[in-house]
C-alpha atoms as a PDB file:
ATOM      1  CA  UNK A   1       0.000   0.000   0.000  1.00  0.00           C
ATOM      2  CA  UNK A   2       2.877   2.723   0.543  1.00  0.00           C
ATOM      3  CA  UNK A   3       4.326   2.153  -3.036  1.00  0.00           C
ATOM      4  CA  UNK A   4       0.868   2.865  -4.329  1.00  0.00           C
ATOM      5  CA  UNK A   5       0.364   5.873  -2.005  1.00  0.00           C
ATOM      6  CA  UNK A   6       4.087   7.197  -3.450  1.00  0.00           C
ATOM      7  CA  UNK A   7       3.244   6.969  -6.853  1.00  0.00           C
ATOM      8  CA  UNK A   8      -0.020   8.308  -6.379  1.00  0.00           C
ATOM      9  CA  UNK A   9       2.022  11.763  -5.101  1.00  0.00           C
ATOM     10  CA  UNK A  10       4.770  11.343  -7.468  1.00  0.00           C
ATOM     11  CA  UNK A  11       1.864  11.810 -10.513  1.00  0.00           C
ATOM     12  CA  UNK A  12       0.208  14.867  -8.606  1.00  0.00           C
ATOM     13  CA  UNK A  13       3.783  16.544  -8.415  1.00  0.00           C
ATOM     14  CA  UNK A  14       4.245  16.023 -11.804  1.00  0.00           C
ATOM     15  CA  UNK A  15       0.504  16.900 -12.999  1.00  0.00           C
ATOM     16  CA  UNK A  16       0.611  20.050 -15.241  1.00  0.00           C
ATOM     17  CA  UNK A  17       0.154  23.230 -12.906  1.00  0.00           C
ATOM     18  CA  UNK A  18      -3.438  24.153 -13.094  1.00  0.00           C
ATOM     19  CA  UNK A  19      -4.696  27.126 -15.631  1.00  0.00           C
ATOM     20  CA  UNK A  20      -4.797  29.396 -12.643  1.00  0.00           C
ATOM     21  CA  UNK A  21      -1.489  30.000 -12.889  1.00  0.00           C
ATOM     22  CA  UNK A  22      -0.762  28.827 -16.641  1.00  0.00           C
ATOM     23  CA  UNK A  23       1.252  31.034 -19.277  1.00  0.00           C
ATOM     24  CA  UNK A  24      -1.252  31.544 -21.707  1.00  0.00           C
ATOM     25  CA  UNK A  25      -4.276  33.230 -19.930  1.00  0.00           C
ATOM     26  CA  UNK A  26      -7.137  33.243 -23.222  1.00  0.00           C
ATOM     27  CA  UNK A  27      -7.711  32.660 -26.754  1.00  0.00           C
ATOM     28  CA  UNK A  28     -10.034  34.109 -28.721  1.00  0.00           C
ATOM     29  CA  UNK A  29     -11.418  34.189 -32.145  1.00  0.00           C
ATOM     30  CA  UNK A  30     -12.784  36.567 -34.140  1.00  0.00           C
ATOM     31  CA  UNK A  31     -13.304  37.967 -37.852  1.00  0.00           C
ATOM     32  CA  UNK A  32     -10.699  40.816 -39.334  1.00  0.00           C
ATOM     33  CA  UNK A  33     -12.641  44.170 -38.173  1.00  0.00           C
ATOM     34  CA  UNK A  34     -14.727  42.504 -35.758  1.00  0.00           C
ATOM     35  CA  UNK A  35     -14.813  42.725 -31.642  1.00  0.00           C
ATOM     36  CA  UNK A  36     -14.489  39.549 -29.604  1.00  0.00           C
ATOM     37  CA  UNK A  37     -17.642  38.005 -28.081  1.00  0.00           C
ATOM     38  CA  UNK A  38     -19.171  36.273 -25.243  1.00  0.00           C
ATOM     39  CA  UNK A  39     -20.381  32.727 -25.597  1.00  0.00           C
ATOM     40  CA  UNK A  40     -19.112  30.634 -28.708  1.00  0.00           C
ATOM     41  CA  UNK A  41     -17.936  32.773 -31.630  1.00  0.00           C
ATOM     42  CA  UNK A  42     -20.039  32.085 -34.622  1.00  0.00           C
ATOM     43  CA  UNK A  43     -18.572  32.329 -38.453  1.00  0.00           C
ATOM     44  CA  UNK A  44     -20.511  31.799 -41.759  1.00  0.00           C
ATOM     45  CA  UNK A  45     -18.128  30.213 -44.176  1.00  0.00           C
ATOM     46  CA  UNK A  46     -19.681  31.437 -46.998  1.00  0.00           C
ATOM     47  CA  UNK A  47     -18.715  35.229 -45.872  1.00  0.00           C
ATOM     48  CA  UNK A  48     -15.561  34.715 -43.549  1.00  0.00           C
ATOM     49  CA  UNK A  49     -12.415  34.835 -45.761  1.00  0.00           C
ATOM     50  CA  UNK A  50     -10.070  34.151 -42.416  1.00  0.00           C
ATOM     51  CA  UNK A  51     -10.674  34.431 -38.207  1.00  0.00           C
ATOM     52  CA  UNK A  52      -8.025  35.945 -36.652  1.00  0.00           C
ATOM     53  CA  UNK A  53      -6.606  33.455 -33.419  1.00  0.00           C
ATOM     54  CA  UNK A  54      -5.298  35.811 -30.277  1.00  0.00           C
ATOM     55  CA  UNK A  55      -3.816  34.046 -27.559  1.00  0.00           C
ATOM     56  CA  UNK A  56      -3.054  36.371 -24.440  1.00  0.00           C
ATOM     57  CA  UNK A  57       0.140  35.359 -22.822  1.00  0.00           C
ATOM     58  CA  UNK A  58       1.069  36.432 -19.188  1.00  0.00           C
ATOM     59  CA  UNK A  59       4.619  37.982 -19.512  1.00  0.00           C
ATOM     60  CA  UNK A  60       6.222  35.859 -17.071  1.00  0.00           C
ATOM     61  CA  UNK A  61       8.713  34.832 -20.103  1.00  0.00           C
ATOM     62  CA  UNK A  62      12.352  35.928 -21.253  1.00  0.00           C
ATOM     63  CA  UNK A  63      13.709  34.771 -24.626  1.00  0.00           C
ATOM     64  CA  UNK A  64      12.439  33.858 -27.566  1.00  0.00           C
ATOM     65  CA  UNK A  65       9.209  31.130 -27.611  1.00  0.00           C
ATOM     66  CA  UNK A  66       6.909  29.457 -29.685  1.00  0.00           C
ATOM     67  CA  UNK A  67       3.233  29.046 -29.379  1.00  0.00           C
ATOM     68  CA  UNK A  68       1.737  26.383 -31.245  1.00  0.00           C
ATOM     69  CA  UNK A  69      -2.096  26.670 -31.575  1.00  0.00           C
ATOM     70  CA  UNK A  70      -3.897  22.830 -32.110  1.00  0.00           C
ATOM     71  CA  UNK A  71      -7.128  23.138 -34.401  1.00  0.00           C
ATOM     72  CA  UNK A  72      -9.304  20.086 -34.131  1.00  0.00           C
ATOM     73  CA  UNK A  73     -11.983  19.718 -36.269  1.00  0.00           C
ATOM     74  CA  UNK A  74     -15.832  19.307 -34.736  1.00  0.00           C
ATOM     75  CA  UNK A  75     -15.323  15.248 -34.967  1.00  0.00           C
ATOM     76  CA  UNK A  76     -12.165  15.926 -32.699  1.00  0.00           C
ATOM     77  CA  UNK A  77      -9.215  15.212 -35.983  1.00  0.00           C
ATOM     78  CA  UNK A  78      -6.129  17.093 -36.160  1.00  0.00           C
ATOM     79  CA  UNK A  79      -6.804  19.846 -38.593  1.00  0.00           C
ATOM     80  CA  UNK A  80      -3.971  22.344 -38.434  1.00  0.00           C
ATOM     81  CA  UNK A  81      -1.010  23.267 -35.572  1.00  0.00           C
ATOM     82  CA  UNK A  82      -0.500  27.003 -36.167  1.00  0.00           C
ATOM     83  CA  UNK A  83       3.121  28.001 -35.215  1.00  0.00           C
ATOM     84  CA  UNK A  84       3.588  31.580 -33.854  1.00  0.00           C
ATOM     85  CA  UNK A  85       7.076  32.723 -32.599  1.00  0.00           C
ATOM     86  CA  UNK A  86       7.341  35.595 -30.262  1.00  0.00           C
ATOM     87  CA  UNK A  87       9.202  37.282 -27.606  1.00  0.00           C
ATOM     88  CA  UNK A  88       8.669  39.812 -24.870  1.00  0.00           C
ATOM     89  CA  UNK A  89      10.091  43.083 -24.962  1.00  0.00           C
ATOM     90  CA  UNK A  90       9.509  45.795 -22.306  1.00  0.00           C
ATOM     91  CA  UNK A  91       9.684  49.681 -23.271  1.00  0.00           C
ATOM     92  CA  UNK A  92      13.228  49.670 -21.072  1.00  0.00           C
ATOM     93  CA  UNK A  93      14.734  47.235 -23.898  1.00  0.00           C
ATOM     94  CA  UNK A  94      17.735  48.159 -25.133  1.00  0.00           C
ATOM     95  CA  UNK A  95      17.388  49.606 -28.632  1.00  0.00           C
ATOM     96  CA  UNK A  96      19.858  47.109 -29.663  1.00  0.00           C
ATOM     97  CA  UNK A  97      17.181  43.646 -29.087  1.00  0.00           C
ATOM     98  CA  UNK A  98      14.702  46.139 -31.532  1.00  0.00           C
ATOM     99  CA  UNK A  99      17.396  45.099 -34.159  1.00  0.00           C
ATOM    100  CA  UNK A 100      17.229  41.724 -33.656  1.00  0.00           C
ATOM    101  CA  UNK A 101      15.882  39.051 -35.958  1.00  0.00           C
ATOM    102  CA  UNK A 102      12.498  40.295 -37.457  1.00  0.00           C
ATOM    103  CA  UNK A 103      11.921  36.210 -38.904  1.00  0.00           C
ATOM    104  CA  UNK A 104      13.017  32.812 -37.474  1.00  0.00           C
ATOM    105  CA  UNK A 105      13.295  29.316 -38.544  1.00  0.00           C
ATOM    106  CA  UNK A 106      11.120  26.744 -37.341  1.00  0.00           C
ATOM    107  CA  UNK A 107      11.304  22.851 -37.754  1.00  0.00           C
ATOM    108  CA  UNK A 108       8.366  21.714 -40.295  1.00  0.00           C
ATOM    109  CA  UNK A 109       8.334  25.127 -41.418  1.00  0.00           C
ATOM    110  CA  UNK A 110       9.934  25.522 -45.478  1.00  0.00           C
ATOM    111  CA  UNK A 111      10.478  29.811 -44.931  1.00  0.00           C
ATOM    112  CA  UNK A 112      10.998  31.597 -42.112  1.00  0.00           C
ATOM    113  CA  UNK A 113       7.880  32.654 -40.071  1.00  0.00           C
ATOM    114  CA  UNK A 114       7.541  36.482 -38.690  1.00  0.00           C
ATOM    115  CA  UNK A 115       8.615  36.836 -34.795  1.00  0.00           C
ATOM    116  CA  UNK A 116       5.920  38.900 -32.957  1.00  0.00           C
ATOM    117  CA  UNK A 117       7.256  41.527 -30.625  1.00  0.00           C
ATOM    118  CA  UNK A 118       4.574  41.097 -27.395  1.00  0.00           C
ATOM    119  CA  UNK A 119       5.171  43.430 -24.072  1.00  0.00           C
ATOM    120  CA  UNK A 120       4.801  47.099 -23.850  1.00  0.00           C
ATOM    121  CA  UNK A 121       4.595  49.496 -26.955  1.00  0.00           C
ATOM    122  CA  UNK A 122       8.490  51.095 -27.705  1.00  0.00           C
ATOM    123  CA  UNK A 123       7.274  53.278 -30.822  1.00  0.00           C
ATOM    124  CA  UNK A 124       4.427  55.182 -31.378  1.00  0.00           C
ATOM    125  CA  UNK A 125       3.582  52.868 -34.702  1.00  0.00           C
ATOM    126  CA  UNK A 126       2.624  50.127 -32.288  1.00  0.00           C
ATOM    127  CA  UNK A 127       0.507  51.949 -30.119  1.00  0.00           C
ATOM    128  CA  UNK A 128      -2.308  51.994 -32.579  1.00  0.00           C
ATOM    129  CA  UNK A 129      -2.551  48.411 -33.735  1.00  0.00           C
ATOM    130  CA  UNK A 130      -5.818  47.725 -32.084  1.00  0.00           C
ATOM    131  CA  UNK A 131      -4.837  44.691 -30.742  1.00  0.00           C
ATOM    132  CA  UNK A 132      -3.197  44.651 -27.335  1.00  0.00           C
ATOM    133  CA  UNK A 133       0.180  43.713 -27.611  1.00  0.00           C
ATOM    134  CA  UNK A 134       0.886  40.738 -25.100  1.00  0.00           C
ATOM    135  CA  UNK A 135      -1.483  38.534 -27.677  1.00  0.00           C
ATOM    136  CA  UNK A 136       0.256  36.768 -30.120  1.00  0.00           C
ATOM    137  CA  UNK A 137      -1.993  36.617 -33.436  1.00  0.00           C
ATOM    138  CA  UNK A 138      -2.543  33.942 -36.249  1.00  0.00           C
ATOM    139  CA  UNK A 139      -4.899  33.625 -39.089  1.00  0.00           C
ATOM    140  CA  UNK A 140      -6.350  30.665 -39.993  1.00  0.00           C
ATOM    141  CA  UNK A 141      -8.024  30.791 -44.056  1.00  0.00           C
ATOM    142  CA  UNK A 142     -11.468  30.016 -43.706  1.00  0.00           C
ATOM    143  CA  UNK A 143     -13.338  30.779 -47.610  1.00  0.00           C
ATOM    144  CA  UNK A 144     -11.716  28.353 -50.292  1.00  0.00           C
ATOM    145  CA  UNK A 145     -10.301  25.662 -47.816  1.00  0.00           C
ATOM    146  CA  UNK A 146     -11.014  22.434 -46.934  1.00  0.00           C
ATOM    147  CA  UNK A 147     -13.474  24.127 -44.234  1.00  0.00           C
ATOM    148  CA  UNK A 148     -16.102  25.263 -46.616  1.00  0.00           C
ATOM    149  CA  UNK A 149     -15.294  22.926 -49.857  1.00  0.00           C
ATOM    150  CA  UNK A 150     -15.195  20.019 -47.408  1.00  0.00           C
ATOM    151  CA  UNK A 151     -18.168  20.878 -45.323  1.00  0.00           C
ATOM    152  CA  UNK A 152     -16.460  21.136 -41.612  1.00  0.00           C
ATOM    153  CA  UNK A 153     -19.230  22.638 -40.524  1.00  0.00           C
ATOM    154  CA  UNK A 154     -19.579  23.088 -36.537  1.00  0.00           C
ATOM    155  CA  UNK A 155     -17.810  23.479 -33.279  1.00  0.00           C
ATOM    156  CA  UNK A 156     -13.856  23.324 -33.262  1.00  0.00           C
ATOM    157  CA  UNK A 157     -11.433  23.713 -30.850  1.00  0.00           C
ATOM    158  CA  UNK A 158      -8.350  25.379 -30.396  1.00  0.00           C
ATOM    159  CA  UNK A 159      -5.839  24.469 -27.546  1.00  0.00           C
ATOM    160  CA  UNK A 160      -2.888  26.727 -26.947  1.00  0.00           C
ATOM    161  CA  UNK A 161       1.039  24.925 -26.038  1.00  0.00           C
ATOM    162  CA  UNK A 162       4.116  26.806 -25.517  1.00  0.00           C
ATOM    163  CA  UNK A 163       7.191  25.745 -27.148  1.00  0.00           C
ATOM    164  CA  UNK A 164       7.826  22.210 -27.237  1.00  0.00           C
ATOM    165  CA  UNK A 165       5.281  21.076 -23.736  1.00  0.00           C
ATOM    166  CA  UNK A 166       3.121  18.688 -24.281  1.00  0.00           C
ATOM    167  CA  UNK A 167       0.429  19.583 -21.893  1.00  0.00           C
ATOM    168  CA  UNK A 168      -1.473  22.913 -23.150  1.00  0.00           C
ATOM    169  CA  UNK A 169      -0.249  25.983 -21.442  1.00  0.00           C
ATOM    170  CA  UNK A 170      -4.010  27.386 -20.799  1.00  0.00           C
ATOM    171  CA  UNK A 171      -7.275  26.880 -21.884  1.00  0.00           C
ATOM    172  CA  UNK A 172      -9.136  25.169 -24.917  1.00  0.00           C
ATOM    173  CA  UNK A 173     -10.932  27.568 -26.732  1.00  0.00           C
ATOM    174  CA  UNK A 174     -14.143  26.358 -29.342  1.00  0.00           C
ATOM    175  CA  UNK A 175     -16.029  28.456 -32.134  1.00  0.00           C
ATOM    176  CA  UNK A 176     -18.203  27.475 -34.415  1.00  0.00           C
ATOM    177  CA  UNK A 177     -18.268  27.378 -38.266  1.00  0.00           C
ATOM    178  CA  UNK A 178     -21.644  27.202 -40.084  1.00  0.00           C
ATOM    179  CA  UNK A 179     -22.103  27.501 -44.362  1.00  0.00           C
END
């Protein structure tokens, strides 16, 4: 009975920390131009051309990450992973890291992807964005994919996981797609 007792702690201390206190706080989804909602996000296929994903990150990081967003379709497949690299900067940075690498390669990735800057605004260019800078952003094509040709029509889900950890660093989120 002890072993089982010890093991029984040993998975507990070794259970992912609970979303509470996780990196990435939300994700939400919403349509170029349009304000995020309460309750499931709804898009018509027929008139969305992309949804814009927006994962809020608590900036408790340092360094150079990557957020990988998990789309699963409404029967629960694998549709897409969405790779975002980003990195904090505060307005105190040194005007030097504002120099630094604007793309970065990524493994299963054939060009470099675009490294979003999250963390306080250091010009006055990024004040004005409209989207609030600790959220790192990806589109996902919604008119002329699979999505509407193939009929995927219902409620999907998005999971956010931070660099290479296997258990999701906050929330699920789920929106639906109608024709």
């Amino acid at each position: 009975m002890p072993i089982l007792a010890t093991l029984l702690l040993a998975a507990q201390a070794a259970a992912p920390q609970a979303l509470s206190s996780s990196v990435c706080i939300a994700t939400t989804v919403v349509a170029p131009g349009e304000r995020p909602v309460r309750g499931t996000p709804t898009f018509s296929a027929a008139r969305t051309l992309d949804v814009e994903l927006r994962t809020q990150i608590r900036p408790v990081l340092s360094g150079d990450h990557l957020l990988r967003l998990k789309l699963r379709t409404p029967r629960g497949y694998l549709y897409q992973t969405i790779t975002v690299p980003f990195r904090f900067e505060s307005a105190s940075a040194d005007r030097a890291d504002e120099e630094r690498e604007a793309t970065r390669l990524v493994a299963g990735y054939p060009r470099p992807l675009a490294v979003q800057t999250l963390g306080e605004p250091t010009s006055p260019r990024r004040r004005g964005t409209g989207v609030s800078l600790d959220q790192a952003t990806a589109r996902l094509p919604v008119a002329g994919t699979s999505i509407s040709l193939g009929s995927l029509f219902g409620r999907w889900t998005v999971v956010p996981y931070l660099d290479d950890q296997t258990a999701p660093c906050g929330p699920p989120l789920i929106f639906e797609v109608r024709d």
